[in-house]
Protein backbone atom coordinates (compact mmCIF):
# COMPACT_ATOMS: atom_id res chain seq x y z
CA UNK A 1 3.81 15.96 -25.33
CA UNK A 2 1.84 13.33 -27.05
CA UNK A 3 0.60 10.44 -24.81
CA UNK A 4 0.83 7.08 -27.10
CA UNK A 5 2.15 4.25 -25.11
CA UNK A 6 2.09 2.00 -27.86
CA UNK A 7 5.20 4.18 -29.19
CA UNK A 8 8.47 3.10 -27.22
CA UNK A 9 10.00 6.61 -27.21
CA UNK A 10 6.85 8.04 -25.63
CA UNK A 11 6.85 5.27 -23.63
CA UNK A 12 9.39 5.98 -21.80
CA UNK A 13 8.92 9.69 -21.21
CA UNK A 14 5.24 8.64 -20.25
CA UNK A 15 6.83 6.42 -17.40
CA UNK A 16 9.42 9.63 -16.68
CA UNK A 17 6.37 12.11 -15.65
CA UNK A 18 4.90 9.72 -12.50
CA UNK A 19 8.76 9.02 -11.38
CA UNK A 20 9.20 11.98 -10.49
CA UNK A 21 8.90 9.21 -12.84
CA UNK A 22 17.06 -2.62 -23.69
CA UNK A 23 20.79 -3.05 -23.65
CA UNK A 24 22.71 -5.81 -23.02
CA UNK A 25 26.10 -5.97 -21.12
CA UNK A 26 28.67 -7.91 -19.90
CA UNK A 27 27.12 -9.29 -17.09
CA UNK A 28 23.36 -9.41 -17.62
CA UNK A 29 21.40 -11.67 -16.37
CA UNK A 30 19.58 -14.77 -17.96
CA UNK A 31 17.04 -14.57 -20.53
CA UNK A 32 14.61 -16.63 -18.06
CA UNK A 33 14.50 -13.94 -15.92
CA UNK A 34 17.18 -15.89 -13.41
CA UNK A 35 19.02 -13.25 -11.06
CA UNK A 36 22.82 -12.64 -11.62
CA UNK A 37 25.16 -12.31 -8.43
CA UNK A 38 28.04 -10.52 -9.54
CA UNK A 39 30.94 -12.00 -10.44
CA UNK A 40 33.04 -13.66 -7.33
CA UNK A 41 29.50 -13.29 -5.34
CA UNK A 42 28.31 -16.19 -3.85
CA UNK A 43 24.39 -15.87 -3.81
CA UNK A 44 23.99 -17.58 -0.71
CA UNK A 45 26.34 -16.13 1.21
CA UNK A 46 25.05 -12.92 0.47
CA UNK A 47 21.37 -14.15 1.36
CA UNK A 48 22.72 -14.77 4.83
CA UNK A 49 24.28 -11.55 5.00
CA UNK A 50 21.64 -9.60 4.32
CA UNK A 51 18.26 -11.08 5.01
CA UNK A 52 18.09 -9.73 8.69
CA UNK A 53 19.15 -6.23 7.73
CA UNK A 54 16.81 -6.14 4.74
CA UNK A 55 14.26 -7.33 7.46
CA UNK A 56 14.49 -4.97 10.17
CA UNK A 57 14.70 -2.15 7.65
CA UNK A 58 11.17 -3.06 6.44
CA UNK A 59 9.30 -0.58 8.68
CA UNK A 60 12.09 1.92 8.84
CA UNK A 61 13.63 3.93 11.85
CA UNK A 62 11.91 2.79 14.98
CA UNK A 63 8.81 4.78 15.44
CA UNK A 64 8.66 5.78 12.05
CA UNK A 65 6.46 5.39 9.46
CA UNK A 66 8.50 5.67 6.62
CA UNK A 67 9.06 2.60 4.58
CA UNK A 68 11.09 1.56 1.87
CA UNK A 69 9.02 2.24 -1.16
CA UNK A 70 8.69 5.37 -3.88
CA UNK A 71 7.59 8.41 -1.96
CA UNK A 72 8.79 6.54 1.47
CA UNK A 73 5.39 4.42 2.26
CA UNK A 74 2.07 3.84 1.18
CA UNK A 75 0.42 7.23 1.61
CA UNK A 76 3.30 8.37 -0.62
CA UNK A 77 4.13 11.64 1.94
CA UNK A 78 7.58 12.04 0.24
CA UNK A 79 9.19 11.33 3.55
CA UNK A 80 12.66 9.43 3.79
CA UNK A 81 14.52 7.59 6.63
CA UNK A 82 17.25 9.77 6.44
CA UNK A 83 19.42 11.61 8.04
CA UNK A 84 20.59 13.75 4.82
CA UNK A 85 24.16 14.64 4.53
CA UNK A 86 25.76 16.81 6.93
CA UNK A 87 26.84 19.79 4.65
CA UNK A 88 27.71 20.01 0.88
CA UNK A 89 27.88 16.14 0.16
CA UNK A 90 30.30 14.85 -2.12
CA UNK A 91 30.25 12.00 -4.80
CA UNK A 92 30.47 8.72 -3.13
CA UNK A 93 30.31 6.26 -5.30
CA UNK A 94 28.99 6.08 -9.41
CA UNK A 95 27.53 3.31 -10.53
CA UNK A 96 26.39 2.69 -14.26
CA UNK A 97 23.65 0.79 -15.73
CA UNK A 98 23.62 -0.26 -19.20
CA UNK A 99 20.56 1.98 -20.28
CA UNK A 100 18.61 5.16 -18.70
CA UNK A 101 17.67 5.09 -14.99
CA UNK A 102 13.90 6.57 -14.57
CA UNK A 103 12.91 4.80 -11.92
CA UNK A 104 13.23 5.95 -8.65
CA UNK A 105 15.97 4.21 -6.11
CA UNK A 106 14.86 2.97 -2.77
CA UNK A 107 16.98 2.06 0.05
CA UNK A 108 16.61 -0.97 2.44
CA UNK A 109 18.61 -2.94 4.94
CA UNK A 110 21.90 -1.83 3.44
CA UNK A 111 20.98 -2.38 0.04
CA UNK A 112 20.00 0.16 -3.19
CA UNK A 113 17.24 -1.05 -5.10
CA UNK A 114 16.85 0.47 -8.82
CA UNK A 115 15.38 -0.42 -11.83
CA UNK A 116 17.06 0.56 -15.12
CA UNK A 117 15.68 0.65 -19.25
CA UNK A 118 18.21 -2.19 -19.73
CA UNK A 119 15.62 -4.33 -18.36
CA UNK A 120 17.10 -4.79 -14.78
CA UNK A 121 16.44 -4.55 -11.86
CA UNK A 122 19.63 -4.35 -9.52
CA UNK A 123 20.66 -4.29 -5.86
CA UNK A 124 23.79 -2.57 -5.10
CA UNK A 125 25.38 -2.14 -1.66
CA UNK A 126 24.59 1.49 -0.55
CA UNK A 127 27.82 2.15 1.08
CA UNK A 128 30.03 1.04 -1.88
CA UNK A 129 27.91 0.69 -5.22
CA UNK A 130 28.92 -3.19 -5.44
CA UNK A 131 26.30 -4.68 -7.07
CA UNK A 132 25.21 -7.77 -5.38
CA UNK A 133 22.25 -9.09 -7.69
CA UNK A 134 20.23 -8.06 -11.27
CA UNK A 135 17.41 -9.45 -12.08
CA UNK A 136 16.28 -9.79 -15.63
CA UNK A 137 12.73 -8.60 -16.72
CA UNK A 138 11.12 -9.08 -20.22
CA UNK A 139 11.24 -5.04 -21.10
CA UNK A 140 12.15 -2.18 -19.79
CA UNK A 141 11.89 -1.03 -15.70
CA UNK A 142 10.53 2.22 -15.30
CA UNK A 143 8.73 1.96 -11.78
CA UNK A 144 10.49 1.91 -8.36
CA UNK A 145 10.80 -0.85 -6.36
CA UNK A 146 8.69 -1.61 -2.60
CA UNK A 147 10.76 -3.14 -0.11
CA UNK A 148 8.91 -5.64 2.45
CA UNK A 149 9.00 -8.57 4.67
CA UNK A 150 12.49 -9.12 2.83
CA UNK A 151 10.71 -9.15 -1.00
CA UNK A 152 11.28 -6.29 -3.45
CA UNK A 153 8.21 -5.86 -5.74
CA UNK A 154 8.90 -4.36 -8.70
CA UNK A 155 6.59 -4.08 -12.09
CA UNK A 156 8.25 -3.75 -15.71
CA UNK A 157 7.29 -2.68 -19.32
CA UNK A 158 6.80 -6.17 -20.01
CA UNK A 159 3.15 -6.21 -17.93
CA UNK A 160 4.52 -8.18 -15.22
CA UNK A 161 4.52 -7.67 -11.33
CA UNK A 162 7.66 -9.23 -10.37
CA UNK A 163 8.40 -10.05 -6.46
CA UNK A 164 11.48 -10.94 -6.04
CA UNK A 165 13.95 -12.28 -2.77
CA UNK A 166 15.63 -8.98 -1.42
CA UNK A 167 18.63 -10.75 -0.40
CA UNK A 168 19.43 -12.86 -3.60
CA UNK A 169 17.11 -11.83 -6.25
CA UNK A 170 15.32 -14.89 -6.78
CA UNK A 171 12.24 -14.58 -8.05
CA UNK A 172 9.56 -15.72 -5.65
CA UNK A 173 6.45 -14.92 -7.81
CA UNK A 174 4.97 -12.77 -11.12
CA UNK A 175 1.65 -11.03 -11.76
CA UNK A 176 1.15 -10.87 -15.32
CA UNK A 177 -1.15 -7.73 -16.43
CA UNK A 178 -0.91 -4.29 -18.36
CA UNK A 179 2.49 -2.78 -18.45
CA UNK A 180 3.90 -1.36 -15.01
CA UNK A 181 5.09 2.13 -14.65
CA UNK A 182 3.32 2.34 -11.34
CA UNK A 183 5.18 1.52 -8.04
CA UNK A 184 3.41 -1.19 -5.46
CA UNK A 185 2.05 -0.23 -2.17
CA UNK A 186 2.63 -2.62 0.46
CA UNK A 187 0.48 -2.96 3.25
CA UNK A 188 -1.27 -5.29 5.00
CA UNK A 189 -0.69 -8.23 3.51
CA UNK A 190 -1.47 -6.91 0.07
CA UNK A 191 0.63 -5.15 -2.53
CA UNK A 192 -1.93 -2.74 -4.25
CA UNK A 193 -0.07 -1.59 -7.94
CA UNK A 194 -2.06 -0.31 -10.82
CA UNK A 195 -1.25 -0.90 -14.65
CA UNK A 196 -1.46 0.19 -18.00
CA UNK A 197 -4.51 -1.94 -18.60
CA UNK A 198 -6.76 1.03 -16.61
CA UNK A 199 -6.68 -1.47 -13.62
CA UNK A 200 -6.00 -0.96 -9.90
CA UNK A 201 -5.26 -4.75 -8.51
CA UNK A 202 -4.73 -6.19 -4.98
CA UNK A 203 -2.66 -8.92 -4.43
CA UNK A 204 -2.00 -11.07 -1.82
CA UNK A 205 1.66 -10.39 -1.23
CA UNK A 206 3.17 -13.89 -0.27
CA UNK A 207 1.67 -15.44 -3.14
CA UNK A 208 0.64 -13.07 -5.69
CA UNK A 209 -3.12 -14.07 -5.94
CA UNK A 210 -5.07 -11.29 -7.25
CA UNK A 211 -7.73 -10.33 -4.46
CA UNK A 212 -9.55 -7.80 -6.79
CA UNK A 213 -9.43 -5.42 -9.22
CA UNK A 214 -11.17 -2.18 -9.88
CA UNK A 215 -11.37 -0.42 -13.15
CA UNK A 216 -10.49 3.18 -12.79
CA UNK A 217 -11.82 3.80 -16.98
CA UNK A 218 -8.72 5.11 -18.20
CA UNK A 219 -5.22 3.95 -18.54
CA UNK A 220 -2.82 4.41 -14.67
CA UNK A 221 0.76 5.77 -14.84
CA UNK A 222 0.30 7.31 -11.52
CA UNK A 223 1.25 4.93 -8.18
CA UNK A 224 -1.62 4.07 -5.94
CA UNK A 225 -1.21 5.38 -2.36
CA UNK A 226 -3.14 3.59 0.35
CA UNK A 227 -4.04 5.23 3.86
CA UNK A 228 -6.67 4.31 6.50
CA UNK A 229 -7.45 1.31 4.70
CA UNK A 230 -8.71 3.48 1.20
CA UNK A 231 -6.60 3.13 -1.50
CA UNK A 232 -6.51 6.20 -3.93
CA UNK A 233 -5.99 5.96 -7.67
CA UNK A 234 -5.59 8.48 -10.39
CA UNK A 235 -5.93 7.79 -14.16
CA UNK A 236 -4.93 9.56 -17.29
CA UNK A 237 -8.68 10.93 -18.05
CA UNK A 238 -8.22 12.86 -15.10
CA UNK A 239 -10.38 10.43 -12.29
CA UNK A 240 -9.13 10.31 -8.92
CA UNK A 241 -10.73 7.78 -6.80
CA UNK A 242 -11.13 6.35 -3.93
CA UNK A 243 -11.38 2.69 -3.17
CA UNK A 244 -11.69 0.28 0.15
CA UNK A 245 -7.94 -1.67 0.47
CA UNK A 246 -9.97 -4.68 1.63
CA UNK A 247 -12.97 -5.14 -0.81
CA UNK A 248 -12.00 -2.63 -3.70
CA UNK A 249 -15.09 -1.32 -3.38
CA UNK A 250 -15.67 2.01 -5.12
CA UNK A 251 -16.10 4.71 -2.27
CA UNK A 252 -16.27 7.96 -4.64
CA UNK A 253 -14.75 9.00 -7.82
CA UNK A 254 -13.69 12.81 -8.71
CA UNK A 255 -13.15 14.02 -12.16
CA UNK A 256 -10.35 16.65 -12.57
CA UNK A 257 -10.15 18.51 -15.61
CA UNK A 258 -6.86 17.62 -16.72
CA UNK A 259 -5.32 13.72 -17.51
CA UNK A 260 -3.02 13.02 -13.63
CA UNK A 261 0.60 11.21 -14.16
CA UNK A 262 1.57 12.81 -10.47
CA UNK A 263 1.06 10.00 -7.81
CA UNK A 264 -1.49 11.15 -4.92
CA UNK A 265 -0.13 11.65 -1.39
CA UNK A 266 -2.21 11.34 1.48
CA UNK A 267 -1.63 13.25 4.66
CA UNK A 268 -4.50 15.02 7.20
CA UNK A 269 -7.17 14.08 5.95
CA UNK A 270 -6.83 14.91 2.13
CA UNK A 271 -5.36 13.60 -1.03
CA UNK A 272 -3.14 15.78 -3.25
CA UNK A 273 -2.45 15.18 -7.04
CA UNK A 274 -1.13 17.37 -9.56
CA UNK A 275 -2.05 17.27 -13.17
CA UNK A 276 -1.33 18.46 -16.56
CA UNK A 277 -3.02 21.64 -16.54
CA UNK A 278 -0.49 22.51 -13.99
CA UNK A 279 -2.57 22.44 -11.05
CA UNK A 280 -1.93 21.05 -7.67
CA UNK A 281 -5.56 19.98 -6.20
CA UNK A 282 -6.52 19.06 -2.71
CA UNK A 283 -9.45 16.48 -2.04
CA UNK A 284 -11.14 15.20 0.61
CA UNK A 285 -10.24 11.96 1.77
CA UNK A 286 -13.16 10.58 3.29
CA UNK A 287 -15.68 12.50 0.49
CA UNK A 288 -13.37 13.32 -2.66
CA UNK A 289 -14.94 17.06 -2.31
CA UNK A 290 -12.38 19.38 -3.44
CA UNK A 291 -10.82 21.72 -1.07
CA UNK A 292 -8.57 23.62 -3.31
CA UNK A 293 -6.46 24.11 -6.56
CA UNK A 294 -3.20 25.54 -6.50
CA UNK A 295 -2.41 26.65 -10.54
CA UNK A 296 1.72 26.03 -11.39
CA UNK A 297 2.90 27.73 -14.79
CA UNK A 298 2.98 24.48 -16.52
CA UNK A 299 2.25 20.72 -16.11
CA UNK A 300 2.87 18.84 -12.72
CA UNK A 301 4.18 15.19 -13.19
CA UNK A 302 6.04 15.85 -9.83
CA UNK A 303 4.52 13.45 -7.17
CA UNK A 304 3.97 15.85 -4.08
CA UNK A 305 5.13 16.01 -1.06
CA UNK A 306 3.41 16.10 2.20
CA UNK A 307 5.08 17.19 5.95
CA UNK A 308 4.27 19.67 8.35
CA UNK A 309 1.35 21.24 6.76
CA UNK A 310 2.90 21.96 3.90
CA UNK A 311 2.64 20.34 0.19
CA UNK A 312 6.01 20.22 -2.11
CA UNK A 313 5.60 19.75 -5.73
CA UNK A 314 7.78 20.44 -8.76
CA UNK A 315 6.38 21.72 -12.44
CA UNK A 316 7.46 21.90 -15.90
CA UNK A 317 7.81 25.83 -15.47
CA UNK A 318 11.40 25.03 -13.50
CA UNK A 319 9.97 25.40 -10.20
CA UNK A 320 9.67 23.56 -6.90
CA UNK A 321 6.67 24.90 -4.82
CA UNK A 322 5.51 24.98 -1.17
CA UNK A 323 2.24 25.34 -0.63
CA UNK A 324 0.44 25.74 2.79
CA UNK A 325 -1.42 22.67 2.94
CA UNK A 326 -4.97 23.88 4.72
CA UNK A 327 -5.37 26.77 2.20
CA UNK A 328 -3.74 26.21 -0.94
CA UNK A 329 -1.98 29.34 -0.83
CA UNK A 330 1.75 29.73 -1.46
CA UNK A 331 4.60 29.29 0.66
CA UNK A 332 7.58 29.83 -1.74
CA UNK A 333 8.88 28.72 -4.93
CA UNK A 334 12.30 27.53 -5.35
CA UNK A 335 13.68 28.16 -9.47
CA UNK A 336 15.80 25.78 -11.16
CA UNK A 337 17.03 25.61 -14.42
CA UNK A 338 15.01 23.86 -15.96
CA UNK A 339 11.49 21.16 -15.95
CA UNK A 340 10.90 19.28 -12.59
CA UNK A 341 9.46 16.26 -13.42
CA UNK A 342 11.58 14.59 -10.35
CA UNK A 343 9.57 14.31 -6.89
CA UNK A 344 10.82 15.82 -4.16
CA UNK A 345 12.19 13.49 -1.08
CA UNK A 346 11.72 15.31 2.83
CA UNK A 347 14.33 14.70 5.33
CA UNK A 348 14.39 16.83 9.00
CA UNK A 349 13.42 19.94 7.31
CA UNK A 350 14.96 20.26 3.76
CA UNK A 351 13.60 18.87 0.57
CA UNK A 352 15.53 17.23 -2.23
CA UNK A 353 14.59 17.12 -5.61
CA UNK A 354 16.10 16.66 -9.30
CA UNK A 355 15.69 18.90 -11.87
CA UNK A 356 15.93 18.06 -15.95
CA UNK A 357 19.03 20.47 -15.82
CA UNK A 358 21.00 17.44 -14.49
CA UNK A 359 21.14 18.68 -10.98
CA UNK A 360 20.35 17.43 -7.69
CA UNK A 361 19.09 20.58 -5.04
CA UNK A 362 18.74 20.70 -1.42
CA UNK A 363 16.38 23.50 -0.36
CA UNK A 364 15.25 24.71 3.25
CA UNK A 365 11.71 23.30 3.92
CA UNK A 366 10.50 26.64 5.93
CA UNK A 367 11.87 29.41 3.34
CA UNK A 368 13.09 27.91 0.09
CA UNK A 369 16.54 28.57 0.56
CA UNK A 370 18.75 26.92 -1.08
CA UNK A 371 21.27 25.13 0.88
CA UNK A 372 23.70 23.11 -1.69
CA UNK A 373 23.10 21.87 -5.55
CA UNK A 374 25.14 18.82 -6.84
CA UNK A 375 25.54 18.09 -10.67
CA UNK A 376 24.47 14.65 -11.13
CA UNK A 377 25.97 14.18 -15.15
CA UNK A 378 22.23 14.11 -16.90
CA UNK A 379 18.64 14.95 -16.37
CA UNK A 380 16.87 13.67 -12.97
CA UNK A 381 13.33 12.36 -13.40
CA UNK A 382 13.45 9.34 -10.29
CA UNK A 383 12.98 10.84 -6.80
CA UNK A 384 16.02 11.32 -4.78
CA UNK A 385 16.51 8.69 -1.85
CA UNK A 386 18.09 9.37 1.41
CA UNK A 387 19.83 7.20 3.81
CA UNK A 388 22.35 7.05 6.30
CA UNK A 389 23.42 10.45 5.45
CA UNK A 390 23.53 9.55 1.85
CA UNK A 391 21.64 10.84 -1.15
CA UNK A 392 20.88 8.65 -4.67
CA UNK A 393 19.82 9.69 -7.66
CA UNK A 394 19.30 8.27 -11.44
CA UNK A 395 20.14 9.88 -14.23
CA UNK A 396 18.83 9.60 -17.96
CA UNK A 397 22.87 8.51 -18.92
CA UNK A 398 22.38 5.30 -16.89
CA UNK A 399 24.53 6.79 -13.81
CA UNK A 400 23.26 6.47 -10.06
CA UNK A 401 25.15 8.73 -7.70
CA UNK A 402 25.51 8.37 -4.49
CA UNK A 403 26.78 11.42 -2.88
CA UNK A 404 27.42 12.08 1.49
C-alpha cells in the first residue's frame, strides 16, 4: 500500500492500520461543531444522569488499572474492564453510523464512545445502542476516544484535538494541529496525542494548553503510550522513542528498519511495536536497546497486546500471534480468514480481535483455541471493547455491534 495522506482514500486506510486502526444524515449535528442530543433527549437531564457514572468509571474496576481509552490505558497493554460474555454471545443491539467506523469504541460509565468517517463522534448507551449525543467535527474521525475526569478527548481528520463533556457532548476545549489518527493518553494531568504534523504534544488536560512538543522527524499514525512517567512514540520512518511525560525531553531514540503504524505497548520493562516489515520488536524501556524481533509473514498494523508474559499481535498474513514475551519466541498462532489489521482486546484469559473477513474471534489466551467467532456484517479494523459482559465492534459498513 502506498502511504500518501494527502490522498483521502489512502487516508483513511492509513488511519485503519494504527486502529487496529463525510455523510450527512438525518440527525447530524451542527456545522459549528455544537453536540446533538437525540431527538426527545433532554441534554441536561442526561448530564445529570450520567456524570457520576462516567466519573467513577474513569479509573476502571477498583484496583485496576485499566482505563477507558484505546488499548485500555496509557501503556496501551490491550487490557479491558471486562468480564467478556459468558459463552457464544449473541447480537445485542446494531447501531449504524452514517459512514465507516475505524475507530476503535471505548466504554465508560455506561456509555459507548465511537468515532465514525461521517465526521462524528457519538455516545450511545451500552446496554441499548440509544444514542444520547454526536458531536460534529470538521472531517473525518478515525482515532478512538480517552475517557477521563468525565471529558472524552478525541482528535479528527480535521487537525483538531477535541475534548469534549462526556455526559452532554459539549465541547469544553480544541487543540488545533496536524491531522489526528492517533488516540490521547491521559495521565496526570496531561493528555499526550501525537499528529500528522511529525509532532508528539502535551497538553494540559483541563484547559488544553500545549506544555510541549517534541518532534519525532517523521509523520505519527501510531498512539503514544505513556508508562513510568516516559512517554513512547513511534513514527512512520521507523523511530521509536522515548521521551520524559513531564519535560518532553528526548531520553533515546531507536531506528527500526521498517516505517511503525502499530501503537507501542509497554509492560515489564520493555516497549513492543510492530512494523511493516512484519516484525514484532521488543525494546528496552529504560535504554531503547533491542531485546528481540519476532518476524510475522506480512506487515503488523495490529497494536499488541501485553498480559501475563505474553505479547498478542495480529498481521496481514491472517494471523493472530502469541509470543512469549522474555524471549521472542512463539507461543501459537491463531489463522483467520483473512488480514488482521484489528488489535486484539484481553479479558480473564481470552483475547478478542477482528479480522478483515468481517468477523469478530474469541481465542484462549494459553493455547490459541478458539472458543466462539461472531460475523460482524463487514471488515473489523477498530479494536474490540469489552464491558459488562458485552463485546463492541466497528465495522467498515458503518455498523457497531454489540453482542453478550
Amino acid at each position: 500500500m502506498r502511504w500518501d495522506p494527502r490522498r483521502k482514500t489512502v487516508s483513511i486506510a492509513a488511519a485503519l492500520l494504527i486502529l487496529g486502526a463525510g455523510a450527512s444524515g438525518s440527525a447530524a449535528g451542527q456545522a459549528d461543531g455544537t453536540p446533538t442530543p437525540s431527538a426527545g433527549e433532554d441534554a441536561a437531564a442526561a448530564a445529570g444522569a450520567l456524570a457520576g457514572d462516567i466519573l467513577g468509571a474513569a479509573l476502571g474496576p477498583a484496583g485496576s488499572s485499566v482505563r477507558p481509552m484505546f488499548r485500555g490505558g496509557p501503556a496501551r497493554t490491550g487490557e479491558q474492564p471486562g468480564p467478556g460474555p459468558d459463552g457464544p454471545p449473541e447480537p445485542l443491539w446494531r447501531f449504524q453510523a452514517d459512514a465507516d467506523l475505524f475507530a476503535s469504541p471505548v466504554v465508560a460509565g455506561g456509555t459507548v464512545y465511537v468515532g465514525s468517517f461521517d465526521d462524528n463522534v457519538y455516545a450511545l448507551d451500552a446496554a441499548t445502542g440509544a444514542e444520547r449525543w454526536r458531536f460534529q467535527t470538521g472531517d473525518d474521525v478515525a482515532a478512538a476516544a480517552a475517557v477521563a475526569d468525565g471529558v472524552v478527548y478525541v482528535g479528527g481528520l480535521d487537525g483538531n484535538l477535541y475534548a469534549l463533556d462526556a455526559a452532554t457532548g459539549a465541547e469544553r476545549w480544541r487543540f488545533g494541529a496536524g491531522a489526528f489518527v492517533a488516540s490521547a493518553a491521559v495521565e496526570g494531568g496531561l493528555a499526550y496525542v501525537s499528529s500528522w504534523d511529525g509532532n508528539l504534544y502535551a497538553l494540559d488536560a483541563a484547559t488544553g494548553d500545549e506544555r510541549w512538543r517534541f518532534p519525532s522527524g517523521a509523520e505519527v499514525y501510531a498512539s503514544p503510550a505513556v508508562a513510568a512517567g516516559v512517554v513512547y512514540v513511534a513514527n512512520t520512518a521507523g523511530g521509536v522513542s522515548a521521551v520524559d511525560a513531564t519535560t518532553g525531553a528526548e531520553r533515546w531514540t531507536r531506528p527500526l528498519d521498517e516505517p511503525v503504524f502499530s501503537s507501542p505497548a509497554v509492560a515489564g520493562g520493555a516497549v513492543y511495536v510492530g512494523d511493516a516489515g512484519g516484525g514484532l520488536t521488543a525494546l528496552d524501556a529504560a535504554t531503547g536497546a533491542e531485546r528481540w524481533r519476532f518476524a510475522t509473514g506480512a506487515r503488523v498494523a495490529s497494536s499488541p497486546a501485553v498480559v501475563g508474559g505474553v505479547v498478542y499481535v495480529g498481521s496481514d498474513d491472517g494471523n493472530l500471534y502469541a509470543v512469549e514475551s522474555a524471549t521472542g519466541l512463539e507461543r501459537w498462532r491463531f489463522p483467520t480468514q483473512a488480514e488482521v489489521f484489528s488489535s486484539p482486546a484481553i479479558v480473564a484469559g481470552v483475547v478478542y480481535v477482528g479480522g478483515l473477513d468481517g468477523t469478530l474471534y474469541a481465542v484462549a489466551a494459553d493455547t490459541g483455541a478458539e472458543r466462539w467467532r461472531v460475523a460482524v456484517g463487514s471488515d473489523v479494523y477498530g479494536s474490540p471493547a469489552v464491558s459488562g459482559g458485552i463485546v463492541y465492534v466497528g465495522g467498515v459498513d458503518g455498523t457497531l455491534v454489540a453482542a453478550g
